[in-house]
PDB file of N, CA and C in Angstrom:
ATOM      1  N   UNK A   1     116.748   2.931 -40.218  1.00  0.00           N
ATOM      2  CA  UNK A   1     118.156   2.602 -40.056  1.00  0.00           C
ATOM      3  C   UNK A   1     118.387   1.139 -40.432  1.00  0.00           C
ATOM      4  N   UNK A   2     119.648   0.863 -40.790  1.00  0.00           N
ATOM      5  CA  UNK A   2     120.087  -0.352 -41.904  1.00  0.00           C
ATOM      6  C   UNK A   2     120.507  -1.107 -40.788  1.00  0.00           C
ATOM      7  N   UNK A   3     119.989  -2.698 -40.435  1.00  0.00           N
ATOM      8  CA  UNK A   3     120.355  -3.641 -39.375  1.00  0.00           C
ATOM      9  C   UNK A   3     121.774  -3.624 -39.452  1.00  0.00           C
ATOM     10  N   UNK A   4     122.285  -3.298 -40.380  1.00  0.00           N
ATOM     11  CA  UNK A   4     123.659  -3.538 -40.471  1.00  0.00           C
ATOM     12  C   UNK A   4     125.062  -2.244 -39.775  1.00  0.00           C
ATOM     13  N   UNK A   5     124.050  -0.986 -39.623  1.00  0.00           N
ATOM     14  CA  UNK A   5     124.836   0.026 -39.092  1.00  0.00           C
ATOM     15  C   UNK A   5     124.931  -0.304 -37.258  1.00  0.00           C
ATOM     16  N   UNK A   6     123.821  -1.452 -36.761  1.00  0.00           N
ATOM     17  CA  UNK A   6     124.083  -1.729 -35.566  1.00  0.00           C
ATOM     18  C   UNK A   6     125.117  -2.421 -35.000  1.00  0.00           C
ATOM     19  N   UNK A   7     125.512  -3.188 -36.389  1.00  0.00           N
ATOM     20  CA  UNK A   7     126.475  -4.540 -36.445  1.00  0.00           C
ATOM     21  C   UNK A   7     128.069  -4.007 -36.340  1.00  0.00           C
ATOM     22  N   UNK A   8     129.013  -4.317 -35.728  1.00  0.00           N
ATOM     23  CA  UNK A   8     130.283  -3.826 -35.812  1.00  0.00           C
ATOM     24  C   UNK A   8     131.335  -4.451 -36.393  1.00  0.00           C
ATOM     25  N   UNK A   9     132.594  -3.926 -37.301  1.00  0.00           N
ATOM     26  CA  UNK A   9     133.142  -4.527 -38.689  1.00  0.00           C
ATOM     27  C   UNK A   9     133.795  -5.813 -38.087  1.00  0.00           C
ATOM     28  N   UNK A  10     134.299  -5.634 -36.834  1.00  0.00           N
ATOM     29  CA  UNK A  10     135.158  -6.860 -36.316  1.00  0.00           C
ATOM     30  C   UNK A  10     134.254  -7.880 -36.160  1.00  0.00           C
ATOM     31  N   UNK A  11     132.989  -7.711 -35.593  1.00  0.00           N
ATOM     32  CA  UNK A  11     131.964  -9.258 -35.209  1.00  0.00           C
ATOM     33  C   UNK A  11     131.797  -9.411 -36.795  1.00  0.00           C
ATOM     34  N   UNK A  12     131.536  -9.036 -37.992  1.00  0.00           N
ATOM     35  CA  UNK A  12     131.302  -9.233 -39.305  1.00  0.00           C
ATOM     36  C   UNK A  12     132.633 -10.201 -39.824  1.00  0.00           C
ATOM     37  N   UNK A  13     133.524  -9.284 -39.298  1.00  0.00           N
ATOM     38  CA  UNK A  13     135.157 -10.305 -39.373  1.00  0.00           C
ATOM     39  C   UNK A  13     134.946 -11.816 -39.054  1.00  0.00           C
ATOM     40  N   UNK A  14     134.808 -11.337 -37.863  1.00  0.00           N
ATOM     41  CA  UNK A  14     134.895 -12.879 -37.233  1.00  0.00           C
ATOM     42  C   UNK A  14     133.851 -13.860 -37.439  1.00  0.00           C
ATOM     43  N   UNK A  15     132.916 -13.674 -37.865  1.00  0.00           N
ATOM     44  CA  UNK A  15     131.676 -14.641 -38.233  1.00  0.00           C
ATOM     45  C   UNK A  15     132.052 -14.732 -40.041  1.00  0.00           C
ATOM     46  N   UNK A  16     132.341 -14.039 -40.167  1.00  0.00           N
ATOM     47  CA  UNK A  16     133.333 -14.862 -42.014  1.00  0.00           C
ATOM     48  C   UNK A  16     134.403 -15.911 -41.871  1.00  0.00           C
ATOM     49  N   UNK A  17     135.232 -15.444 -40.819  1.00  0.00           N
ATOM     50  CA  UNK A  17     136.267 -16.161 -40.335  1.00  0.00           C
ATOM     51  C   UNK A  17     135.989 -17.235 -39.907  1.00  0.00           C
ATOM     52  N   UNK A  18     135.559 -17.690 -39.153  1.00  0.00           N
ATOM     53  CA  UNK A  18     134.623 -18.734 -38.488  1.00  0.00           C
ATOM     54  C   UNK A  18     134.413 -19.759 -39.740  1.00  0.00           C
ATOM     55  N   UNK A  19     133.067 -19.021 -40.386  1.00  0.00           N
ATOM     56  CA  UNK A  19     132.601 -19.649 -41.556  1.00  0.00           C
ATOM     57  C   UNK A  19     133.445 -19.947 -42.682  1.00  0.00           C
ATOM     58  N   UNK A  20     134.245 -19.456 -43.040  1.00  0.00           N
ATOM     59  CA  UNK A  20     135.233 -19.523 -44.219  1.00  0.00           C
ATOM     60  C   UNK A  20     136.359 -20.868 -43.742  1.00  0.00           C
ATOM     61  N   UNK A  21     136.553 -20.800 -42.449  1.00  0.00           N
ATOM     62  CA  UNK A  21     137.798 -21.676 -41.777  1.00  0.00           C
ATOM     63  C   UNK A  21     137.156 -22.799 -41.148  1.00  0.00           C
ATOM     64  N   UNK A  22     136.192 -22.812 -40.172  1.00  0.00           N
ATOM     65  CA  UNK A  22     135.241 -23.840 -40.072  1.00  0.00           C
ATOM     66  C   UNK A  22     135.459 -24.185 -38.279  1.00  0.00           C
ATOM     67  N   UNK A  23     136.498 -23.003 -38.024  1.00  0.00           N
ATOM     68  CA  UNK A  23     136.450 -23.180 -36.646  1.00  0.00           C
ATOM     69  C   UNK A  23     136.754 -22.026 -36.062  1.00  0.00           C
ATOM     70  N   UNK A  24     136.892 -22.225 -34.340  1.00  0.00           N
ATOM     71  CA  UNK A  24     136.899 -21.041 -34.018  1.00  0.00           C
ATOM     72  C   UNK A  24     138.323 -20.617 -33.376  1.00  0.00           C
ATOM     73  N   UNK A  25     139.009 -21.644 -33.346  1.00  0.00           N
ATOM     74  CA  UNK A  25     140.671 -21.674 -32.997  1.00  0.00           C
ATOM     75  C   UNK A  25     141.612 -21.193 -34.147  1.00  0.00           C
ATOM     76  N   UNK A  26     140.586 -22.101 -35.611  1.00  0.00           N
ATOM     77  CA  UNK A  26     141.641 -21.227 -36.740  1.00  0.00           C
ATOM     78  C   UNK A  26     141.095 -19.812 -37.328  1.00  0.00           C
ATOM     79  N   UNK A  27     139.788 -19.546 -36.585  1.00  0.00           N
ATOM     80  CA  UNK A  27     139.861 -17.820 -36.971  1.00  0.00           C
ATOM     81  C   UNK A  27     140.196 -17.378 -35.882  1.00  0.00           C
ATOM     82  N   UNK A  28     140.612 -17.680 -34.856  1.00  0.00           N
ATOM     83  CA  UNK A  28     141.001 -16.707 -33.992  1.00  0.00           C
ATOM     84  C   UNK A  28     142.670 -16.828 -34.392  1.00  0.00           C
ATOM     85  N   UNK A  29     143.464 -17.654 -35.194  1.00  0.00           N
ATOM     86  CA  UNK A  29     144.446 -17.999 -35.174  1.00  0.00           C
ATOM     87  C   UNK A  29     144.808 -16.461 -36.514  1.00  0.00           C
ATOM     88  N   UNK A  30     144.121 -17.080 -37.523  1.00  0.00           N
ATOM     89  CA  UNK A  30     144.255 -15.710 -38.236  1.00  0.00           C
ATOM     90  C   UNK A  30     143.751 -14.353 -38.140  1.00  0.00           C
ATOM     91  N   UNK A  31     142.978 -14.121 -36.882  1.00  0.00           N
ATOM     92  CA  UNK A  31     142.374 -12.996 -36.903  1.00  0.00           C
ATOM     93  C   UNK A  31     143.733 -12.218 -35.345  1.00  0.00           C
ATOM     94  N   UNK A  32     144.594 -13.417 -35.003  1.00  0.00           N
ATOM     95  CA  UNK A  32     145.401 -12.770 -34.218  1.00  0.00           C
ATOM     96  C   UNK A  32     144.642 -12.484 -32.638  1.00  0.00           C
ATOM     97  N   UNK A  33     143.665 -13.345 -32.500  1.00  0.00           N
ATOM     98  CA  UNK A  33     143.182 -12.799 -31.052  1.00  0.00           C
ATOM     99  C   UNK A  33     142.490 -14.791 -30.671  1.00  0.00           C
ATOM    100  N   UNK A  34     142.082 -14.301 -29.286  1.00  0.00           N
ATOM    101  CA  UNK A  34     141.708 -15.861 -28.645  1.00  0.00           C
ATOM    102  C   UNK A  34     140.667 -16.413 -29.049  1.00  0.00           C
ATOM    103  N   UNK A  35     140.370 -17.370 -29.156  1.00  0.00           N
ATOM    104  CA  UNK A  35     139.205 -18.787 -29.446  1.00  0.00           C
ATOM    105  C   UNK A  35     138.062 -17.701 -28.993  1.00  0.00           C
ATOM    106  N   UNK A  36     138.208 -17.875 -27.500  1.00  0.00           N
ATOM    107  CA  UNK A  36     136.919 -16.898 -26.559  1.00  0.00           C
ATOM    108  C   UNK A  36     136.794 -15.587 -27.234  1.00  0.00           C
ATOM    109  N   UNK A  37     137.705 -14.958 -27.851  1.00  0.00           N
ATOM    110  CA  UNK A  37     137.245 -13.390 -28.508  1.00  0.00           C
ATOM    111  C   UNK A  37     137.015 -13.513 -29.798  1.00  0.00           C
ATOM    112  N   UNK A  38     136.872 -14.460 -30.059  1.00  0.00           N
ATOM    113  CA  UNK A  38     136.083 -14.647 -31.680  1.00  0.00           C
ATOM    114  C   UNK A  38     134.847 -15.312 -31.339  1.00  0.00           C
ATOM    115  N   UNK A  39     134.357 -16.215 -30.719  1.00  0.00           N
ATOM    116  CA  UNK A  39     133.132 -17.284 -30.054  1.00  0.00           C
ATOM    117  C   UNK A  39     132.467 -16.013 -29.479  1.00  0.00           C
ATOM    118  N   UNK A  40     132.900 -14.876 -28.425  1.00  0.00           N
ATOM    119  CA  UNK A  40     132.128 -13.777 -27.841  1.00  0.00           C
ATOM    120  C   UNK A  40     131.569 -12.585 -29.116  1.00  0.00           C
ATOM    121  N   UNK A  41     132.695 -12.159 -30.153  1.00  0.00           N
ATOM    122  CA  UNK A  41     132.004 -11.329 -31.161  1.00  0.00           C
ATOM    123  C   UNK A  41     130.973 -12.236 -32.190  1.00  0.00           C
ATOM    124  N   UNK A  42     131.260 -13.189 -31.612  1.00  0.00           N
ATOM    125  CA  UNK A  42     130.097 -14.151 -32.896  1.00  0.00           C
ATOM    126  C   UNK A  42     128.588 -14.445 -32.396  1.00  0.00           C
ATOM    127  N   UNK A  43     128.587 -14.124 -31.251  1.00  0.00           N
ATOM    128  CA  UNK A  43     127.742 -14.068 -30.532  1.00  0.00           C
ATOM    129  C   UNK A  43     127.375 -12.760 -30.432  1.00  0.00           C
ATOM    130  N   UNK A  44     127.926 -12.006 -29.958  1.00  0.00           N
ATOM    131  CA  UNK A  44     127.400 -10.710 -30.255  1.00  0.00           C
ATOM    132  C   UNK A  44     127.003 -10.023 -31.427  1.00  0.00           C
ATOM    133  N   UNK A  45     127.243 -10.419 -32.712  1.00  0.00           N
ATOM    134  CA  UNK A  45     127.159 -10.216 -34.078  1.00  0.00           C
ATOM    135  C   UNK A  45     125.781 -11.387 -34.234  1.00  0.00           C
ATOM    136  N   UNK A  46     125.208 -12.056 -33.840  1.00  0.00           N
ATOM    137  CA  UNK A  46     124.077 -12.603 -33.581  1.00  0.00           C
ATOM    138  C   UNK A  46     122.973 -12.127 -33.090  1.00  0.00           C
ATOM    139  N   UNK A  47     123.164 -11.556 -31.714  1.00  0.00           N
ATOM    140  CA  UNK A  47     122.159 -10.867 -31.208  1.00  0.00           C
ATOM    141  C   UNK A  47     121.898  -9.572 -31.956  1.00  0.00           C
ATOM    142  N   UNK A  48     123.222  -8.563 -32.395  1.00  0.00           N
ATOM    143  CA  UNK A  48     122.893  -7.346 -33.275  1.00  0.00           C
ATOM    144  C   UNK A  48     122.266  -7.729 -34.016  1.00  0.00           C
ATOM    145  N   UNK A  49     122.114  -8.846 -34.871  1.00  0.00           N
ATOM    146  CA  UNK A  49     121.614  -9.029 -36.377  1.00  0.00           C
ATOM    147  C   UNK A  49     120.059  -9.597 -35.657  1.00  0.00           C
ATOM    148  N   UNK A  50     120.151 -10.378 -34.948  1.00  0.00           N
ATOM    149  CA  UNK A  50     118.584 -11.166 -34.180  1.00  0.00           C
ATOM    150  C   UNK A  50     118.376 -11.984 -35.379  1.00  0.00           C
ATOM    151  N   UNK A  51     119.332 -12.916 -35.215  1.00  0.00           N
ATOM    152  CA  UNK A  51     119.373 -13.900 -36.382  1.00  0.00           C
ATOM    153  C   UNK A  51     120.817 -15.211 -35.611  1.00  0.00           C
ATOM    154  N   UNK A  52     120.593 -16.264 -35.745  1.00  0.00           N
ATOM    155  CA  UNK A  52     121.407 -17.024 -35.676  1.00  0.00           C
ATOM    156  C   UNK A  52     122.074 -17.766 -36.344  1.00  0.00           C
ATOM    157  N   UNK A  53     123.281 -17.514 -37.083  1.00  0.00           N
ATOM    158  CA  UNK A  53     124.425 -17.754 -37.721  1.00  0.00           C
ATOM    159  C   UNK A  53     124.634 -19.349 -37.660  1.00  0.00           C
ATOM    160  N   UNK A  54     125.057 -19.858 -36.077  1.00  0.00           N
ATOM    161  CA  UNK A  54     125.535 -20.988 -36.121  1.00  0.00           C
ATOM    162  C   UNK A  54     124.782 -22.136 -35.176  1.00  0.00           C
ATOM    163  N   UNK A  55     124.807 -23.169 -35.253  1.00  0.00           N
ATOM    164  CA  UNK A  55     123.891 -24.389 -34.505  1.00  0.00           C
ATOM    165  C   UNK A  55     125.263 -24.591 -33.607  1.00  0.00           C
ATOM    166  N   UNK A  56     125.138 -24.805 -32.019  1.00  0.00           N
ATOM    167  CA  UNK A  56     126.299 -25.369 -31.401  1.00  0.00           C
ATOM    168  C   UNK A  56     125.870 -26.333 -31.443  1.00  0.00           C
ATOM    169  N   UNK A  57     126.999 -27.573 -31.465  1.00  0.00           N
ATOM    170  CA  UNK A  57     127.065 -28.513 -31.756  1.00  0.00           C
ATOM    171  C   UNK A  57     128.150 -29.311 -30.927  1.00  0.00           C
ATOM    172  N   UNK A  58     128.112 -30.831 -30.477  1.00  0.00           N
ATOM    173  CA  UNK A  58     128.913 -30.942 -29.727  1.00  0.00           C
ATOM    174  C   UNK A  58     130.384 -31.001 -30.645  1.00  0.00           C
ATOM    175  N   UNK A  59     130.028 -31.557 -32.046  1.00  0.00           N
ATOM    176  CA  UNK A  59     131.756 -31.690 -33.218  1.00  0.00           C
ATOM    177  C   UNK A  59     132.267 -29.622 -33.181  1.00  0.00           C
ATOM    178  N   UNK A  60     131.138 -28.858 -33.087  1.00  0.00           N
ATOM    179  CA  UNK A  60     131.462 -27.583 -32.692  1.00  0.00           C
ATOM    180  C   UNK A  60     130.258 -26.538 -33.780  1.00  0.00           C
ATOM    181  N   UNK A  61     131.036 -25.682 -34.476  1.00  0.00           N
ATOM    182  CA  UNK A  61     129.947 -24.600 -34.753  1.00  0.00           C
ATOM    183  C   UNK A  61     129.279 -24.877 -36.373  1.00  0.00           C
ATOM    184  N   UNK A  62     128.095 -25.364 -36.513  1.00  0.00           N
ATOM    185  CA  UNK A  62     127.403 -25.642 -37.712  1.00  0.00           C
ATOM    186  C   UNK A  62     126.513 -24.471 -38.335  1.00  0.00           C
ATOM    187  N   UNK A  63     126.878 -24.078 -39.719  1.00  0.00           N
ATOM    188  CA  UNK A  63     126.155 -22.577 -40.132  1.00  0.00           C
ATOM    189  C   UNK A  63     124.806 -22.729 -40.160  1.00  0.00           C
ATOM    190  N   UNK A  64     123.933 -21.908 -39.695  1.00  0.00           N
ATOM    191  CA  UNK A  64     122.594 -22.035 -40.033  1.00  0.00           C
ATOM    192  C   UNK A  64     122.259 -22.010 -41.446  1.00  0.00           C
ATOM    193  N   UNK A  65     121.000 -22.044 -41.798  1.00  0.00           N
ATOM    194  CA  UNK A  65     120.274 -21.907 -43.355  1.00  0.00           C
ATOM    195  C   UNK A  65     120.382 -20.520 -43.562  1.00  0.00           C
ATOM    196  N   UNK A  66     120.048 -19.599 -42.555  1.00  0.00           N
ATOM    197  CA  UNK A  66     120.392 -18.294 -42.752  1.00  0.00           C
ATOM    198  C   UNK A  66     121.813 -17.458 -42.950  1.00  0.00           C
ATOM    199  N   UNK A  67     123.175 -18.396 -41.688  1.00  0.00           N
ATOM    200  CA  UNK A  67     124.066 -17.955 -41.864  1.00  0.00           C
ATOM    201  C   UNK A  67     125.228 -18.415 -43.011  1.00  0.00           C
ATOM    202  N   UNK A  68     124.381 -19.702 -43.383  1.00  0.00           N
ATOM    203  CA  UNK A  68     125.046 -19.968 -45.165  1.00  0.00           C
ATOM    204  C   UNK A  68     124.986 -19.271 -45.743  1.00  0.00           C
ATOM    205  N   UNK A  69     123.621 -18.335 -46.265  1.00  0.00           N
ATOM    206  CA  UNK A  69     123.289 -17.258 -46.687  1.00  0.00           C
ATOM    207  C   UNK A  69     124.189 -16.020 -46.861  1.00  0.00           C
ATOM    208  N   UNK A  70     123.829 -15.441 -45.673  1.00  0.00           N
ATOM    209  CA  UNK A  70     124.662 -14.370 -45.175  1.00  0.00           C
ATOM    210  C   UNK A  70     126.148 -14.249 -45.056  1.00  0.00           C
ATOM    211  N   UNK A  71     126.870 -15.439 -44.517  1.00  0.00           N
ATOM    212  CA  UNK A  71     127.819 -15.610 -44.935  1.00  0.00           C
ATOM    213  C   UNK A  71     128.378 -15.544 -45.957  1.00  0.00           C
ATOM    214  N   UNK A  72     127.806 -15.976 -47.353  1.00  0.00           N
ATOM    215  CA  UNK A  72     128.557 -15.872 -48.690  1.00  0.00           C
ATOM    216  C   UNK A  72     128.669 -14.832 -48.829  1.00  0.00           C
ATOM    217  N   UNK A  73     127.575 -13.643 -48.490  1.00  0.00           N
ATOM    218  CA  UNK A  73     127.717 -12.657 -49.124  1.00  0.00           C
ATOM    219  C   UNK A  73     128.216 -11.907 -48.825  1.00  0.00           C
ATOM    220  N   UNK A  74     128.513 -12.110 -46.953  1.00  0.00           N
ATOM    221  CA  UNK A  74     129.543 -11.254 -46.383  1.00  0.00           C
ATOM    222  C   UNK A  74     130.798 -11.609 -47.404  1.00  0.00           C
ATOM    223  N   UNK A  75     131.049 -12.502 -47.044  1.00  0.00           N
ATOM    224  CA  UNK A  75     132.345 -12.777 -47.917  1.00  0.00           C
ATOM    225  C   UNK A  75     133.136 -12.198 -48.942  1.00  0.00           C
ATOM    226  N   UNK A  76     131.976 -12.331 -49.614  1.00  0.00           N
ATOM    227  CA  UNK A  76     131.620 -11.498 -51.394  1.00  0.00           C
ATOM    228  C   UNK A  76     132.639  -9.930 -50.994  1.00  0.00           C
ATOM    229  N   UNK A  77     131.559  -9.855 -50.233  1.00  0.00           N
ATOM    230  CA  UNK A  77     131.939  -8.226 -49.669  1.00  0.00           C
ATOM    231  C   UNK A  77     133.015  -7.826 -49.292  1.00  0.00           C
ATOM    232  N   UNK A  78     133.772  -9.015 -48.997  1.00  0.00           N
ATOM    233  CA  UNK A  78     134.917  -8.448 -48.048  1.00  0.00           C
ATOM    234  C   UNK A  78     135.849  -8.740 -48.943  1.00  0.00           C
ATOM    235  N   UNK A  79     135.674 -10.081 -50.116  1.00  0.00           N
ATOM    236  CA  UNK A  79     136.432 -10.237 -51.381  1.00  0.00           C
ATOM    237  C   UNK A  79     136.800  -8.658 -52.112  1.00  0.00           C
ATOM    238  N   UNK A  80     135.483  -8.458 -51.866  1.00  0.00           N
ATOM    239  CA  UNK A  80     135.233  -6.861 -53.116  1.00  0.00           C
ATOM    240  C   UNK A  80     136.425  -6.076 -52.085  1.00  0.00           C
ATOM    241  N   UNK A  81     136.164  -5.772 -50.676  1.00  0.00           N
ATOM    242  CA  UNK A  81     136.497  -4.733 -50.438  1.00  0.00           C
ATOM    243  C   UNK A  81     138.494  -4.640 -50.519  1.00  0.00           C
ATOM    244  N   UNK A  82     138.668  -6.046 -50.406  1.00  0.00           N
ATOM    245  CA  UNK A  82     140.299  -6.543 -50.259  1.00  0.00           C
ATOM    246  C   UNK A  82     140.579  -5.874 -51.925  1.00  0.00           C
ATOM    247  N   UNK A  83     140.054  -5.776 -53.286  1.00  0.00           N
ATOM    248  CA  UNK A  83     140.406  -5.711 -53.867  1.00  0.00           C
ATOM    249  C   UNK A  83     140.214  -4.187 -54.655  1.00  0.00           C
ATOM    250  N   UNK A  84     139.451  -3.977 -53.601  1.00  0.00           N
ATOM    251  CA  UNK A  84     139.429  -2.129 -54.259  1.00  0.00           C
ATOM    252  C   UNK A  84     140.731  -1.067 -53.348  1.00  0.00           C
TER     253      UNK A  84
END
């Protein structure tokens, strides 16, 4: 089974969001829900994957080497999927 069928589409949302915007007030701002319910699926989209996305930080959330990675390509993906 594909690590990714464990993962759910909204924590995938919100950890693009995050990463793409650079915080967690302005993806929760465009994702239409609170600071805390984007910071909780980003975290939970962490542990599904058993990989860590972001460094907390006291300026706030810094992408890992891995979630630079992963991130683009989520992205990619979600570019593709907006346009099919």
């Amino acid at each position: 089974m594909s690590i990714l069928n464990r993962v759910h589409l909204n924590g995938l949302r919100a950890v693009e969001t995050v990463a793409r915007l650079g915080s967690l007030s302005a993806a929760a701002s465009e994702l239409n829900v609170s600071a805390s319910a984007v910071s909780q699926q980003v975290k939970r989209t962490e542990e599904q994957l058993g990989q860590a996305l972001f460094e907390r930080t006291a300026s706030g959330l810094v992408l890992t080497e891995f979630g630079n990675v992963f991130t683009a390509r989520l992205g990619a993906g979600f570019r593709e999927l907006a346009q099919a």
